[in-house]
Structures are given as structure tokens and as C-alpha cells.
PDB file of N, CA and C in Angstrom:
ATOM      1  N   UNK A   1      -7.084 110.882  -8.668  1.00  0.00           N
ATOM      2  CA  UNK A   1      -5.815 110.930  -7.981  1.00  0.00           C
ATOM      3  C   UNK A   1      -4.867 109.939  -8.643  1.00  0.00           C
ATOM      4  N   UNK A   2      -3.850 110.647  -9.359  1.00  0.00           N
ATOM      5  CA  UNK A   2      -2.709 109.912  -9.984  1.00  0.00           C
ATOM      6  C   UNK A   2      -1.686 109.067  -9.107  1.00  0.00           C
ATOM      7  N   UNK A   3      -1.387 108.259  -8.539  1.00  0.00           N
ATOM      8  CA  UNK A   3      -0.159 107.736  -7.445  1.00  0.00           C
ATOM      9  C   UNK A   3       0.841 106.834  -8.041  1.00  0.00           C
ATOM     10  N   UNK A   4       1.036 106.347  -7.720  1.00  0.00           N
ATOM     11  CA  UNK A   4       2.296 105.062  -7.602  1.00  0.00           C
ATOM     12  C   UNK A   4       1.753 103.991  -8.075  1.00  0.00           C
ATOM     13  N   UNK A   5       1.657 102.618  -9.010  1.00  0.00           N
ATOM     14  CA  UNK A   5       0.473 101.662  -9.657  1.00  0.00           C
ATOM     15  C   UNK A   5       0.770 100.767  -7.896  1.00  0.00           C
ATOM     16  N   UNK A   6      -0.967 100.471  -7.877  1.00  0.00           N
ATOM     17  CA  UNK A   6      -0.780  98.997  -6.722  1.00  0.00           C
ATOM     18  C   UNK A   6      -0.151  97.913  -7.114  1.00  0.00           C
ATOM     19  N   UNK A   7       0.514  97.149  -6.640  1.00  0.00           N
ATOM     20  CA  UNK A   7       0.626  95.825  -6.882  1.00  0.00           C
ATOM     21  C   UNK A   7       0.358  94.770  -6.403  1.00  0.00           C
ATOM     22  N   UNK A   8       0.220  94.133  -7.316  1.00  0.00           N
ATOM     23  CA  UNK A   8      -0.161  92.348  -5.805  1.00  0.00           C
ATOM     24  C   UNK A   8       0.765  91.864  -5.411  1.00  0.00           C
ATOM     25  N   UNK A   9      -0.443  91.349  -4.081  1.00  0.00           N
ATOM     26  CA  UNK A   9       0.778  91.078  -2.962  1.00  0.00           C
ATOM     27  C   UNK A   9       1.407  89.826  -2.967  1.00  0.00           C
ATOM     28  N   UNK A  10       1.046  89.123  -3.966  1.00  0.00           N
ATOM     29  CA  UNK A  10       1.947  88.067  -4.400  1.00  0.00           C
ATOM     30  C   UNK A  10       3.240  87.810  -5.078  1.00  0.00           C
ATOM     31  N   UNK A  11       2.542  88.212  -6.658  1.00  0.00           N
ATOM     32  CA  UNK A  11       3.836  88.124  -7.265  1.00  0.00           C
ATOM     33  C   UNK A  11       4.573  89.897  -7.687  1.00  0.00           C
ATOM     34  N   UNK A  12       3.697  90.746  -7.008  1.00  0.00           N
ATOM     35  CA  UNK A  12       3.986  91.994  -7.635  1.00  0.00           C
ATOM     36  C   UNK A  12       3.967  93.003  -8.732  1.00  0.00           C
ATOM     37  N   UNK A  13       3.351  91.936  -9.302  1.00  0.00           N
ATOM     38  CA  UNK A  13       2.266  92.700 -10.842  1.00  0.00           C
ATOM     39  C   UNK A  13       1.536  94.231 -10.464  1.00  0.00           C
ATOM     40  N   UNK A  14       1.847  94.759 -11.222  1.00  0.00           N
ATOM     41  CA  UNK A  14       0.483  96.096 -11.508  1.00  0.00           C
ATOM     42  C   UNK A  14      -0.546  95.734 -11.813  1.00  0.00           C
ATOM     43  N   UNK A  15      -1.417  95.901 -10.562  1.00  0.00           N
ATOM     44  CA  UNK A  15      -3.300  95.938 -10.429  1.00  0.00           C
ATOM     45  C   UNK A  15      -3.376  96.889 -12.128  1.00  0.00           C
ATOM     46  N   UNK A  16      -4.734  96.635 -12.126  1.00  0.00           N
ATOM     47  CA  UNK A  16      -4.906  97.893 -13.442  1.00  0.00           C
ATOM     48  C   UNK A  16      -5.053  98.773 -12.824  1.00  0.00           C
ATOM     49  N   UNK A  17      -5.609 100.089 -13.466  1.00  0.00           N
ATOM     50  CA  UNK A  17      -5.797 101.363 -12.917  1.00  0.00           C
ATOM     51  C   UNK A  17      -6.598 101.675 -12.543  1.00  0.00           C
ATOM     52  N   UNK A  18      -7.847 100.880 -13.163  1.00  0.00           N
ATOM     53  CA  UNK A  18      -9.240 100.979 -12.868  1.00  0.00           C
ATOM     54  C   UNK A  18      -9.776 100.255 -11.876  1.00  0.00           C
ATOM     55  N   UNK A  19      -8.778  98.986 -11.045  1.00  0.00           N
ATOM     56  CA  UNK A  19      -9.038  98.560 -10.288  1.00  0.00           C
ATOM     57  C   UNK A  19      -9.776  98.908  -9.238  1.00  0.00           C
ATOM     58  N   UNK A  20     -11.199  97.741  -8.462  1.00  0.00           N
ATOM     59  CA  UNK A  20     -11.271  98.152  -7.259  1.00  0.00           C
ATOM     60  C   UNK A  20     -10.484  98.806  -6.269  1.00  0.00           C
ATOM     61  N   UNK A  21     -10.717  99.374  -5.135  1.00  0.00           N
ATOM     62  CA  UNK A  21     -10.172  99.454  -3.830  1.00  0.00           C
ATOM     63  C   UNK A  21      -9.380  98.325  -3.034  1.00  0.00           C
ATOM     64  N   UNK A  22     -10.511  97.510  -2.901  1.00  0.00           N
ATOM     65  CA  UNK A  22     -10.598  96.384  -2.009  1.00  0.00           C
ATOM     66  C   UNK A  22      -9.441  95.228  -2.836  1.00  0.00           C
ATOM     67  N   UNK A  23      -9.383  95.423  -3.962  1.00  0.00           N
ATOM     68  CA  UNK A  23      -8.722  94.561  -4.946  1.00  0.00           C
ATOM     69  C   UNK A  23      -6.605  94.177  -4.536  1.00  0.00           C
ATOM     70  N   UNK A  24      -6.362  93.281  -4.531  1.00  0.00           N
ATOM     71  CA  UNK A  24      -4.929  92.901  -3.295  1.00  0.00           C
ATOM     72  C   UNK A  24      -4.295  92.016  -4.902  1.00  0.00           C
ATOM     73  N   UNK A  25      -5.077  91.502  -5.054  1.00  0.00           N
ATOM     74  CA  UNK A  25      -4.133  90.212  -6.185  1.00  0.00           C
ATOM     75  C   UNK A  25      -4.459  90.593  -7.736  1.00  0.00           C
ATOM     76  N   UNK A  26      -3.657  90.455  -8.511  1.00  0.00           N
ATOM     77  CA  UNK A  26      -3.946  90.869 -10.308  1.00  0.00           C
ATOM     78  C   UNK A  26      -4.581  89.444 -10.699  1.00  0.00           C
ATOM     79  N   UNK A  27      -4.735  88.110 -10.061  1.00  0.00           N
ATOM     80  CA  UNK A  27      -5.395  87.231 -10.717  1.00  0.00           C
ATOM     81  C   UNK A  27      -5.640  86.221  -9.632  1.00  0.00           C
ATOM     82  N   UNK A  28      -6.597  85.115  -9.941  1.00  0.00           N
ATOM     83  CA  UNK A  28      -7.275  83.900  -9.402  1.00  0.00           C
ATOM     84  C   UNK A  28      -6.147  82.785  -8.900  1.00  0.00           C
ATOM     85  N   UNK A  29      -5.057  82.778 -10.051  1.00  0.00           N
ATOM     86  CA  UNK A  29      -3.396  82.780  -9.520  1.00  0.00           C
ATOM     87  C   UNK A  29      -2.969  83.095  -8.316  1.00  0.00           C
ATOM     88  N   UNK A  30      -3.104  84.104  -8.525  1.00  0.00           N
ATOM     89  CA  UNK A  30      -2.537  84.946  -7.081  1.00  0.00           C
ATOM     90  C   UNK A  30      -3.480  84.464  -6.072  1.00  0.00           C
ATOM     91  N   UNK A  31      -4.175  84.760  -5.949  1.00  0.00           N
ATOM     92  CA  UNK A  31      -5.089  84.701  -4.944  1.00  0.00           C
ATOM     93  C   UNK A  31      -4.949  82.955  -4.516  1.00  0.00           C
ATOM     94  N   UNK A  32      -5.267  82.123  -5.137  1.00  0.00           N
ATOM     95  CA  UNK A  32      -4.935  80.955  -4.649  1.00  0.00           C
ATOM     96  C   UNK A  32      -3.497  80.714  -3.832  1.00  0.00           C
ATOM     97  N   UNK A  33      -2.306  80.628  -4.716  1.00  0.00           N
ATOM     98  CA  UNK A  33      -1.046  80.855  -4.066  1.00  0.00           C
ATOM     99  C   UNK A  33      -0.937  81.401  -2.537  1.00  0.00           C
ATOM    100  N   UNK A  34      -1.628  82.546  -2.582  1.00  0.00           N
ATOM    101  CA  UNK A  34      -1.579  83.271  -1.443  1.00  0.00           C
ATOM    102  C   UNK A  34      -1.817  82.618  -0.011  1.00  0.00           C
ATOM    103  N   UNK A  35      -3.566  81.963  -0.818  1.00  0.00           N
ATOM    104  CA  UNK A  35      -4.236  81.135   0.184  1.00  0.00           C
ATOM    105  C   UNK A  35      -3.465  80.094   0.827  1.00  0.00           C
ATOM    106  N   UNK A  36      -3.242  79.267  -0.089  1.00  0.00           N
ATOM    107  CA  UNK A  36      -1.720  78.156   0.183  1.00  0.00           C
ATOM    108  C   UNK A  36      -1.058  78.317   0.671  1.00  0.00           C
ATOM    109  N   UNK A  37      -0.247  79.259   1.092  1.00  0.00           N
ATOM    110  CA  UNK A  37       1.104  80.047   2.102  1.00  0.00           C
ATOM    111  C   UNK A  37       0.452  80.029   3.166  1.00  0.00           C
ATOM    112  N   UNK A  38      -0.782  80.821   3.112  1.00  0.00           N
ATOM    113  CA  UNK A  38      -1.191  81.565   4.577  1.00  0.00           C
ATOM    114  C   UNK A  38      -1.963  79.976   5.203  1.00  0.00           C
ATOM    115  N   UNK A  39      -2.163  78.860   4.325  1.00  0.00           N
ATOM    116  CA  UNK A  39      -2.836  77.721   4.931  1.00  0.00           C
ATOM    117  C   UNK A  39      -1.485  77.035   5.643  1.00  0.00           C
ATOM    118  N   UNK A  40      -0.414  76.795   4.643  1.00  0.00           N
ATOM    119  CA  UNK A  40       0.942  75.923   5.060  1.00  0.00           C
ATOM    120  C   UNK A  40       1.569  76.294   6.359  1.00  0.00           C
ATOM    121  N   UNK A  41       1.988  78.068   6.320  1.00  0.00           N
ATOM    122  CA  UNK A  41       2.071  78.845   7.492  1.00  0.00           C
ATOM    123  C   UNK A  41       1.735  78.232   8.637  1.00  0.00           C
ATOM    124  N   UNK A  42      -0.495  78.638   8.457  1.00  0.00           N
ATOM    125  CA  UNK A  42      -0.772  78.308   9.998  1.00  0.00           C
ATOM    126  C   UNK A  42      -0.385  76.328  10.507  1.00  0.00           C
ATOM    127  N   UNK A  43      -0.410  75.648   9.147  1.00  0.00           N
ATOM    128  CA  UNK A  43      -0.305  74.487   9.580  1.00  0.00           C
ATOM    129  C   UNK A  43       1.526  74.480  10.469  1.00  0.00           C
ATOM    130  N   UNK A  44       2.298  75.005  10.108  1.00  0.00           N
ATOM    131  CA  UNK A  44       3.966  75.094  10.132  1.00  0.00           C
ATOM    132  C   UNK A  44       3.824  75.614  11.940  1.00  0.00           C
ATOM    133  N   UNK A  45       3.176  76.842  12.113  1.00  0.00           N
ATOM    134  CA  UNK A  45       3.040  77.203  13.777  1.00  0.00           C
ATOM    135  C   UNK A  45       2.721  76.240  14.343  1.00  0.00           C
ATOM    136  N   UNK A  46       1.052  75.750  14.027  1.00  0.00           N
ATOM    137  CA  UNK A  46       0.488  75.011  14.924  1.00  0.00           C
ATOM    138  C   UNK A  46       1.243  73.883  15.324  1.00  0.00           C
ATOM    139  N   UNK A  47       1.585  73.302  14.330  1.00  0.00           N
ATOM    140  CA  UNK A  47       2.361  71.853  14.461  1.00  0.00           C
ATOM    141  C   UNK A  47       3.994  72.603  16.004  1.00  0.00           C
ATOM    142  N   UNK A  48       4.450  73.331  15.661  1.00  0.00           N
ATOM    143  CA  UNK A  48       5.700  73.828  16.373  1.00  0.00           C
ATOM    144  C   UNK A  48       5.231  74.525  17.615  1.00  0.00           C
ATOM    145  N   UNK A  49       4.059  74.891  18.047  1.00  0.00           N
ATOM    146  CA  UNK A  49       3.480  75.055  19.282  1.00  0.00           C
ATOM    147  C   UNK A  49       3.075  74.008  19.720  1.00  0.00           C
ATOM    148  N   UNK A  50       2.434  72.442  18.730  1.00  0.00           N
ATOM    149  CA  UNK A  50       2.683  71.075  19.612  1.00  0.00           C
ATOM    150  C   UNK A  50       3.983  70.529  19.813  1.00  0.00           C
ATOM    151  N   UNK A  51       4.725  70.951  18.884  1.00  0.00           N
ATOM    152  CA  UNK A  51       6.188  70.008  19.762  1.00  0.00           C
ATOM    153  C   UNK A  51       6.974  70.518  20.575  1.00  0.00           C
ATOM    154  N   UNK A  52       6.694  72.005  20.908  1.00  0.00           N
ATOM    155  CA  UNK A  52       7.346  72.816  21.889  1.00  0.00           C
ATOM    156  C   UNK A  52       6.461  72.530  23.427  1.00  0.00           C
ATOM    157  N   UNK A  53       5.583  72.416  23.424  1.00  0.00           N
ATOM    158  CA  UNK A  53       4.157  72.421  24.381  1.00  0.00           C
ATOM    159  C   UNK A  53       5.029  70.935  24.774  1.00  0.00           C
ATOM    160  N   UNK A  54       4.815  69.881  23.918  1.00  0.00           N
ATOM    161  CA  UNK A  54       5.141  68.128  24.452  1.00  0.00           C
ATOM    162  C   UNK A  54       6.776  68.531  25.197  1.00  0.00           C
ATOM    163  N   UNK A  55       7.755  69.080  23.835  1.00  0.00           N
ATOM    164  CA  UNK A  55       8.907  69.432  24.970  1.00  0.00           C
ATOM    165  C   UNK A  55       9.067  69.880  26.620  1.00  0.00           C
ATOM    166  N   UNK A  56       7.977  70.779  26.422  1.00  0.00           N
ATOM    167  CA  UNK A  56       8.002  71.592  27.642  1.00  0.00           C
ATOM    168  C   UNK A  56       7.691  70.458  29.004  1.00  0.00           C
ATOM    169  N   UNK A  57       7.197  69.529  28.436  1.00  0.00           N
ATOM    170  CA  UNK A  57       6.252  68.569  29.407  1.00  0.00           C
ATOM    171  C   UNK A  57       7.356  67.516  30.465  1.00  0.00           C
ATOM    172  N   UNK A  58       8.349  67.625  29.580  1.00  0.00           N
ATOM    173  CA  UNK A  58       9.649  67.173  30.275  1.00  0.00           C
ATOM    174  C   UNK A  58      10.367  68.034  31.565  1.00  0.00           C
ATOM    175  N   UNK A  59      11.188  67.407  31.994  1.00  0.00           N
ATOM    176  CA  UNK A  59      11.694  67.228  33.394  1.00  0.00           C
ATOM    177  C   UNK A  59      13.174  68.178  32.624  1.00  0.00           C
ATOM    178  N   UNK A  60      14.215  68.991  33.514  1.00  0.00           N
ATOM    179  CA  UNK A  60      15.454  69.543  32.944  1.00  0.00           C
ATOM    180  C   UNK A  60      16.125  68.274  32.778  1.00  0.00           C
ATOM    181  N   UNK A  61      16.257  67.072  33.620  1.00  0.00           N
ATOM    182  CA  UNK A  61      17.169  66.002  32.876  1.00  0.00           C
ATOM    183  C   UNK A  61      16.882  65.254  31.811  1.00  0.00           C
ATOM    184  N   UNK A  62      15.736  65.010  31.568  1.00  0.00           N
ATOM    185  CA  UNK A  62      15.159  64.393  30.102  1.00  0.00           C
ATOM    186  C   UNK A  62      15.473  65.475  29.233  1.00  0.00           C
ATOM    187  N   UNK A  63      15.070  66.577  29.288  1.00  0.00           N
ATOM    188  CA  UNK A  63      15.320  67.659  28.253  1.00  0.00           C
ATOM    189  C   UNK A  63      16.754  67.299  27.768  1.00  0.00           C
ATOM    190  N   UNK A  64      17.841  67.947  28.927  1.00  0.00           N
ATOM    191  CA  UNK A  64      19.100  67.552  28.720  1.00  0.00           C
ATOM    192  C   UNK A  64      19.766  66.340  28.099  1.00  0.00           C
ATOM    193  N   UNK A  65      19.109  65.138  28.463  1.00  0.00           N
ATOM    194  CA  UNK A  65      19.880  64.056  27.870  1.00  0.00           C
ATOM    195  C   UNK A  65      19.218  64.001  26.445  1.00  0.00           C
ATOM    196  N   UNK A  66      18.181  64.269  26.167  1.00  0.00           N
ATOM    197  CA  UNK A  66      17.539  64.751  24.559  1.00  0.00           C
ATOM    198  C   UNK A  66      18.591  65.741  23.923  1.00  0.00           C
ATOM    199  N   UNK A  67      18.642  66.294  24.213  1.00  0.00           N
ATOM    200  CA  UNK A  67      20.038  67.463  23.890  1.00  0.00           C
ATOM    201  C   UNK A  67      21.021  67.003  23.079  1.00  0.00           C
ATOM    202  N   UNK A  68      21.584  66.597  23.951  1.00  0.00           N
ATOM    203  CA  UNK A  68      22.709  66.196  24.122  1.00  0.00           C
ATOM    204  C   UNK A  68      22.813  64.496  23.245  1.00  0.00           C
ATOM    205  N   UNK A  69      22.034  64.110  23.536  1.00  0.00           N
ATOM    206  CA  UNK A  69      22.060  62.345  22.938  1.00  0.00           C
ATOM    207  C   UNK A  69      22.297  60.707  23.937  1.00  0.00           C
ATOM    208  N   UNK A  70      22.369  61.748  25.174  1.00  0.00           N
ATOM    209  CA  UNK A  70      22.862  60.681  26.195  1.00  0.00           C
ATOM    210  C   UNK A  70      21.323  59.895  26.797  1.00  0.00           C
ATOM    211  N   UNK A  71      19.996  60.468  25.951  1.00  0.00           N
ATOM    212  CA  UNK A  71      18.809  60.067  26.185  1.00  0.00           C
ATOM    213  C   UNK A  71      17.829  59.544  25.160  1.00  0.00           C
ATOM    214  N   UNK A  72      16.869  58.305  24.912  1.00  0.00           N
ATOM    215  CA  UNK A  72      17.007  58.284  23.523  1.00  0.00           C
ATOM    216  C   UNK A  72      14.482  58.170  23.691  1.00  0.00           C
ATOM    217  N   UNK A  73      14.515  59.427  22.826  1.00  0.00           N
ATOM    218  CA  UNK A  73      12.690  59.229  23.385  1.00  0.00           C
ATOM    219  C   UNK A  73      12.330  58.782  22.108  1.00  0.00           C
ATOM    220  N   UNK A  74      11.443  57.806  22.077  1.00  0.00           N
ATOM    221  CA  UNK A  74      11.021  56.997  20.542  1.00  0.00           C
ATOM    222  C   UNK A  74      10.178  58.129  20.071  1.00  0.00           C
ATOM    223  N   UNK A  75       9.959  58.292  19.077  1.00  0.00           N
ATOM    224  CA  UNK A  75       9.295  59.377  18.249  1.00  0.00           C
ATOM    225  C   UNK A  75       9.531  60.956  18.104  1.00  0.00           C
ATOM    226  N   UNK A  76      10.552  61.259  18.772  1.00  0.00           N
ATOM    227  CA  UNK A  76      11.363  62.862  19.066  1.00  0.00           C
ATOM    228  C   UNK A  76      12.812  62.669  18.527  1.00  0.00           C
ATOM    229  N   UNK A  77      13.170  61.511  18.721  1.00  0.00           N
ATOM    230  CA  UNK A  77      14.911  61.205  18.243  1.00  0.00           C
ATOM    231  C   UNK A  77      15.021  60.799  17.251  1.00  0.00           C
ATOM    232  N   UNK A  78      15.867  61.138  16.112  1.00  0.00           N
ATOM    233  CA  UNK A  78      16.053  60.243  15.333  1.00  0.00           C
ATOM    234  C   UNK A  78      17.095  58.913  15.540  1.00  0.00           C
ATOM    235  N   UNK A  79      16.776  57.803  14.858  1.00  0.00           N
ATOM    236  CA  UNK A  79      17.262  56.525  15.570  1.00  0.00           C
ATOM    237  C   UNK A  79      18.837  56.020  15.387  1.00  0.00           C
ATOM    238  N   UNK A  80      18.924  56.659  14.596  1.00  0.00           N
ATOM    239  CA  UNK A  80      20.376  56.730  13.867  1.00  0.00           C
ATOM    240  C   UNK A  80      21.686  57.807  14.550  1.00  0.00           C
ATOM    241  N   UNK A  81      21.294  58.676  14.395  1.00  0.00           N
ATOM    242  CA  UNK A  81      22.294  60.061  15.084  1.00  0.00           C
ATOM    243  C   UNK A  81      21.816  60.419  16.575  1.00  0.00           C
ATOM    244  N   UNK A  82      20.659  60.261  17.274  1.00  0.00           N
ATOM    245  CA  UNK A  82      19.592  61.026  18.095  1.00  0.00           C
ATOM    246  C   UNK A  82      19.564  62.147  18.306  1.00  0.00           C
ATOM    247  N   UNK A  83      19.640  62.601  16.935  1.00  0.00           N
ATOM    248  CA  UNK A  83      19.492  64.180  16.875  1.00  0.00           C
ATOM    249  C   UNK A  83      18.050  64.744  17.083  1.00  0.00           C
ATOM    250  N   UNK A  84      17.061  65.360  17.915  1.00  0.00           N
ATOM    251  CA  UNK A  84      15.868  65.456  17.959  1.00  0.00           C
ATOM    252  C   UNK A  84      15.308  65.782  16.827  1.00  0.00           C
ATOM    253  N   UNK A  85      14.275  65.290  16.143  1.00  0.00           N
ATOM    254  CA  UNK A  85      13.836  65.542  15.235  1.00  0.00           C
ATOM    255  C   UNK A  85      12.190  66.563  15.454  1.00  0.00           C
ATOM    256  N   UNK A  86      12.506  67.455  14.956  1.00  0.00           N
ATOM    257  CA  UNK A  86      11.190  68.490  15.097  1.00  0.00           C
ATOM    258  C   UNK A  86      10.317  67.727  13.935  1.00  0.00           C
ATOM    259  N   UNK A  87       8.948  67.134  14.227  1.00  0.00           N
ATOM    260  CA  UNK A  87       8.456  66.784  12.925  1.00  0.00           C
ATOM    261  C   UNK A  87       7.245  67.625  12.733  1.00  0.00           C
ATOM    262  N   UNK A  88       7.039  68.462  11.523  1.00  0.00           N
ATOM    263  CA  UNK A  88       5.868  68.757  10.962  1.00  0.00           C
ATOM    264  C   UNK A  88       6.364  70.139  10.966  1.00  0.00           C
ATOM    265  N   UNK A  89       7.467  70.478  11.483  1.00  0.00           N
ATOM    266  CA  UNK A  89       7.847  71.962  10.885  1.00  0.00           C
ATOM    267  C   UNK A  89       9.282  71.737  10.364  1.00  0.00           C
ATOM    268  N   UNK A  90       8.715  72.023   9.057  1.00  0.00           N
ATOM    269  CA  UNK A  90       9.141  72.142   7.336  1.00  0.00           C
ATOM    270  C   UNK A  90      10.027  70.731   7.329  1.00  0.00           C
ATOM    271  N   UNK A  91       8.829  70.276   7.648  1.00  0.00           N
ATOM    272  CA  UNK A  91       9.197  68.325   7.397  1.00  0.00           C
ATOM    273  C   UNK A  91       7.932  67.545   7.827  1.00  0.00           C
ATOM    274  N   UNK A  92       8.073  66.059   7.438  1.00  0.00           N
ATOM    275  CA  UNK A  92       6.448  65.553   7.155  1.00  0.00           C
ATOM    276  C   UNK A  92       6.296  65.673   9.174  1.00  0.00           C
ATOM    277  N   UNK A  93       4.810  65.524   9.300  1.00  0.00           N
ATOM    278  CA  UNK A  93       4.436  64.963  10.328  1.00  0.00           C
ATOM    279  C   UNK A  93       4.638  64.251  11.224  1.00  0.00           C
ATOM    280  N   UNK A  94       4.807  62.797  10.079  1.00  0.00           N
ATOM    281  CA  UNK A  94       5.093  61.642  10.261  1.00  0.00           C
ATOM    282  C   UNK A  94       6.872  61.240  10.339  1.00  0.00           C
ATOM    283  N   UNK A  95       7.865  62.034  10.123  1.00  0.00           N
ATOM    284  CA  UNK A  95       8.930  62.102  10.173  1.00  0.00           C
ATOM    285  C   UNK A  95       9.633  61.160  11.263  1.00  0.00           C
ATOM    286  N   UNK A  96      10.508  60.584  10.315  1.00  0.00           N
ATOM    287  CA  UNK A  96      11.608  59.414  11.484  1.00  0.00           C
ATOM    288  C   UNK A  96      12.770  59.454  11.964  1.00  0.00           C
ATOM    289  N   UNK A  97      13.126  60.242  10.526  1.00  0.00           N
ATOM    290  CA  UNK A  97      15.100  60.707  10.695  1.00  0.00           C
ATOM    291  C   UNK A  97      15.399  62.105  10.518  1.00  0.00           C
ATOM    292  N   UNK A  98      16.494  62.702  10.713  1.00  0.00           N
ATOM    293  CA  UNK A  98      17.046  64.140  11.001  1.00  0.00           C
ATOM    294  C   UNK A  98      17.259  64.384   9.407  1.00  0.00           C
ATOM    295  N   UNK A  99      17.757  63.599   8.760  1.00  0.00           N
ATOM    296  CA  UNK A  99      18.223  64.143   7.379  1.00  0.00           C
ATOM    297  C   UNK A  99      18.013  62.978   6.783  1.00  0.00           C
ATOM    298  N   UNK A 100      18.474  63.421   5.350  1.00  0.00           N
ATOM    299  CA  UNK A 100      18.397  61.955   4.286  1.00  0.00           C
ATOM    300  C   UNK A 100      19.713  61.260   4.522  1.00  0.00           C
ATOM    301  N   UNK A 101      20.984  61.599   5.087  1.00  0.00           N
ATOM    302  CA  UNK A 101      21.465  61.210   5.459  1.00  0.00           C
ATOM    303  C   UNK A 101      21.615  59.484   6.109  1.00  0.00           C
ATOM    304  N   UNK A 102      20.705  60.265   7.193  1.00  0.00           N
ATOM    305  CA  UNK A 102      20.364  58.776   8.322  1.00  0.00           C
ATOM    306  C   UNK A 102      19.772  58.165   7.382  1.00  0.00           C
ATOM    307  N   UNK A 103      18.364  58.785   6.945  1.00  0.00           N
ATOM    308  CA  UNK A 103      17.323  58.175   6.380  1.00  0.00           C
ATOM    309  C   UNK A 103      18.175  56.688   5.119  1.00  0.00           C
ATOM    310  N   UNK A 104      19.404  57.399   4.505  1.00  0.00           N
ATOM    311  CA  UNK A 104      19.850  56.176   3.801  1.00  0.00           C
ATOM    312  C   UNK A 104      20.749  54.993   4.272  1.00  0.00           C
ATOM    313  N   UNK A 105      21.910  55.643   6.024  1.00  0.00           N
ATOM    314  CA  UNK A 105      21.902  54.527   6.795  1.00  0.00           C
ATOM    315  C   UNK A 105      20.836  53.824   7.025  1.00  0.00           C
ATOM    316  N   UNK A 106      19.970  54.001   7.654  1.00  0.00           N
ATOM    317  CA  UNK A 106      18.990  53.069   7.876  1.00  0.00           C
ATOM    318  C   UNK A 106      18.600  52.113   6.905  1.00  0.00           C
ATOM    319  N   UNK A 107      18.244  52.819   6.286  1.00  0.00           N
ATOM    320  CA  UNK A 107      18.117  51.925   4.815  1.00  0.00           C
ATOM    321  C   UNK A 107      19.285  50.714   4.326  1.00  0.00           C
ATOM    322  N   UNK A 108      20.525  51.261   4.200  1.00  0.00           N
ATOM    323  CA  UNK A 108      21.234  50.285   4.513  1.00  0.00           C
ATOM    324  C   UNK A 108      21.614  49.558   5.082  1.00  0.00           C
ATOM    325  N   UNK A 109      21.643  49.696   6.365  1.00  0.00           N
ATOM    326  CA  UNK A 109      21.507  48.752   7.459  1.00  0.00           C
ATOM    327  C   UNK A 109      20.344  48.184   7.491  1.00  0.00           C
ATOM    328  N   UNK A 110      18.956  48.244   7.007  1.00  0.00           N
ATOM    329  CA  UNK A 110      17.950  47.307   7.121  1.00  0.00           C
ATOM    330  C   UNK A 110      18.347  46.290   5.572  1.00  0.00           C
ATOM    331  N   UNK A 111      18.826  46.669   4.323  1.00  0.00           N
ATOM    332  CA  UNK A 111      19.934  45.767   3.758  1.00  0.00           C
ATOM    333  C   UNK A 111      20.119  44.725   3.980  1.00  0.00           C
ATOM    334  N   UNK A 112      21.467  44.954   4.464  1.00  0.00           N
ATOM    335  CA  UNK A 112      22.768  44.605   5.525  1.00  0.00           C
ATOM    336  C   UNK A 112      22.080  43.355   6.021  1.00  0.00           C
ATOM    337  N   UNK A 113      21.161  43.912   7.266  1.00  0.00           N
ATOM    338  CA  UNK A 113      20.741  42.815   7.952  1.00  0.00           C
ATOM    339  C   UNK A 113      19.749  41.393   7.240  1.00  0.00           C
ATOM    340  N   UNK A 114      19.022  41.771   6.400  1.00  0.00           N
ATOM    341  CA  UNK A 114      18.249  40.970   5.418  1.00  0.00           C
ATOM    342  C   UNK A 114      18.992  40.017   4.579  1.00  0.00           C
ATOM    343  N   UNK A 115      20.321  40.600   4.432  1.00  0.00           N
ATOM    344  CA  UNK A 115      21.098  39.894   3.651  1.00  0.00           C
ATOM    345  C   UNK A 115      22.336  38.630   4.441  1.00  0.00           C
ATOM    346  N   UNK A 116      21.785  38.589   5.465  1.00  0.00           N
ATOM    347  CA  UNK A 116      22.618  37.716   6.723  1.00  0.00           C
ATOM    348  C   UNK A 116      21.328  37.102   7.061  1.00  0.00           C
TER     349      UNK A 116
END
């Protein structure tokens, strides 16, 4: 049966012709890459079903003053803007500030103060 060539589901290469069935990736390349996405992925949910879950754990006026900025929670805010900071989805874990922005106030202001 002549068809259409498979390709992988990575980068989109043509499988050979003679390829297995079962066969998804044209190389050990691929196949790794793949793995890596689908590992980063589940790490990217999981982490954003814990900071939605801890959100949820709040009261509507804590939520709100988080919002908004009129509330300030150590490790959810950043310290500079109190913009909430989501950490561990598509940013480190360990995350302190909203952008590089803050991240270089701060920095300057820890400076600043060293230098007085």
C-alpha cells in the first residue's frame, strides 16, 4: 500500500518507507527531544495545579487584595511591584520577582543601600 510518507512527530522528517508500524520518530534525536517536552510539560501543569490549589486556599478578601496590590503575601508577591508572581510555570520554582525588570530594581536598591 502506497500512501502519503509518515513523518515524525517531532521535527517532521520522512520515516523511511520500510519503516516499522509502531515507529513515531526518524531518530534517537527525536525521540529524546520529545521525551523532554512531554517531561517539562508535566512538570509546567503540576507545578500550576499547586499554585492554583494554594490560591484557592484563600479567603475572597485576601484573594482580592493579592489582585489588586493592596495585600502583600511573602512568597506569591513580588516585592517590588506586588504583582503575584506564579512561580514554576515557565519560570524557576524558586522565583522572587515578576520580571527582570524588578529583579534589577532590587538589585539596585540593595546597591544603593550598601553604599550608605
Amino acid at each position: 500500500m502506497i500512501g502519503r510518507p509518515r513523518r515524525c512527530l517531532d521535527c517532521g522528517a520522512a520515516l523511511p518507507a520500510d519503516a516499522d508500524a509502531r515507529r513515531s520518530f526518524c531518530g534517537q534525536a527525536c525521540v529524546s527531544r520529545a521525551y523532554r517536552k512531554r517531561v517539562r510539560l508535566l512538570k509546567r501543569t503540576a507545578r500550576a495545579r499547586e499554585v492554583i490549589a494554594s490560591f484557592g486556599q484563600l479567603n475572597r478578601l485576601e484573594k482580592a487584595g493579592i489582585v489588586t496590590g493592596y495585600l502583600i503575601i511573602e512568597g506569591i508577591q513580588c516585592p517590588i511591584c506586588a504583582k503575584v508572581v506564579w512561580q514554576g510555570v515557565r519560570r524557576r520554582r524558586d522565583a522572587v520577582y515578576c520580571s527582570n525588570h524588578c529583579r534589577q530594581a532590587a538589585y539596585r536598591q540593595r546597591i544603593h543601600d550598601a553604599q550608605l
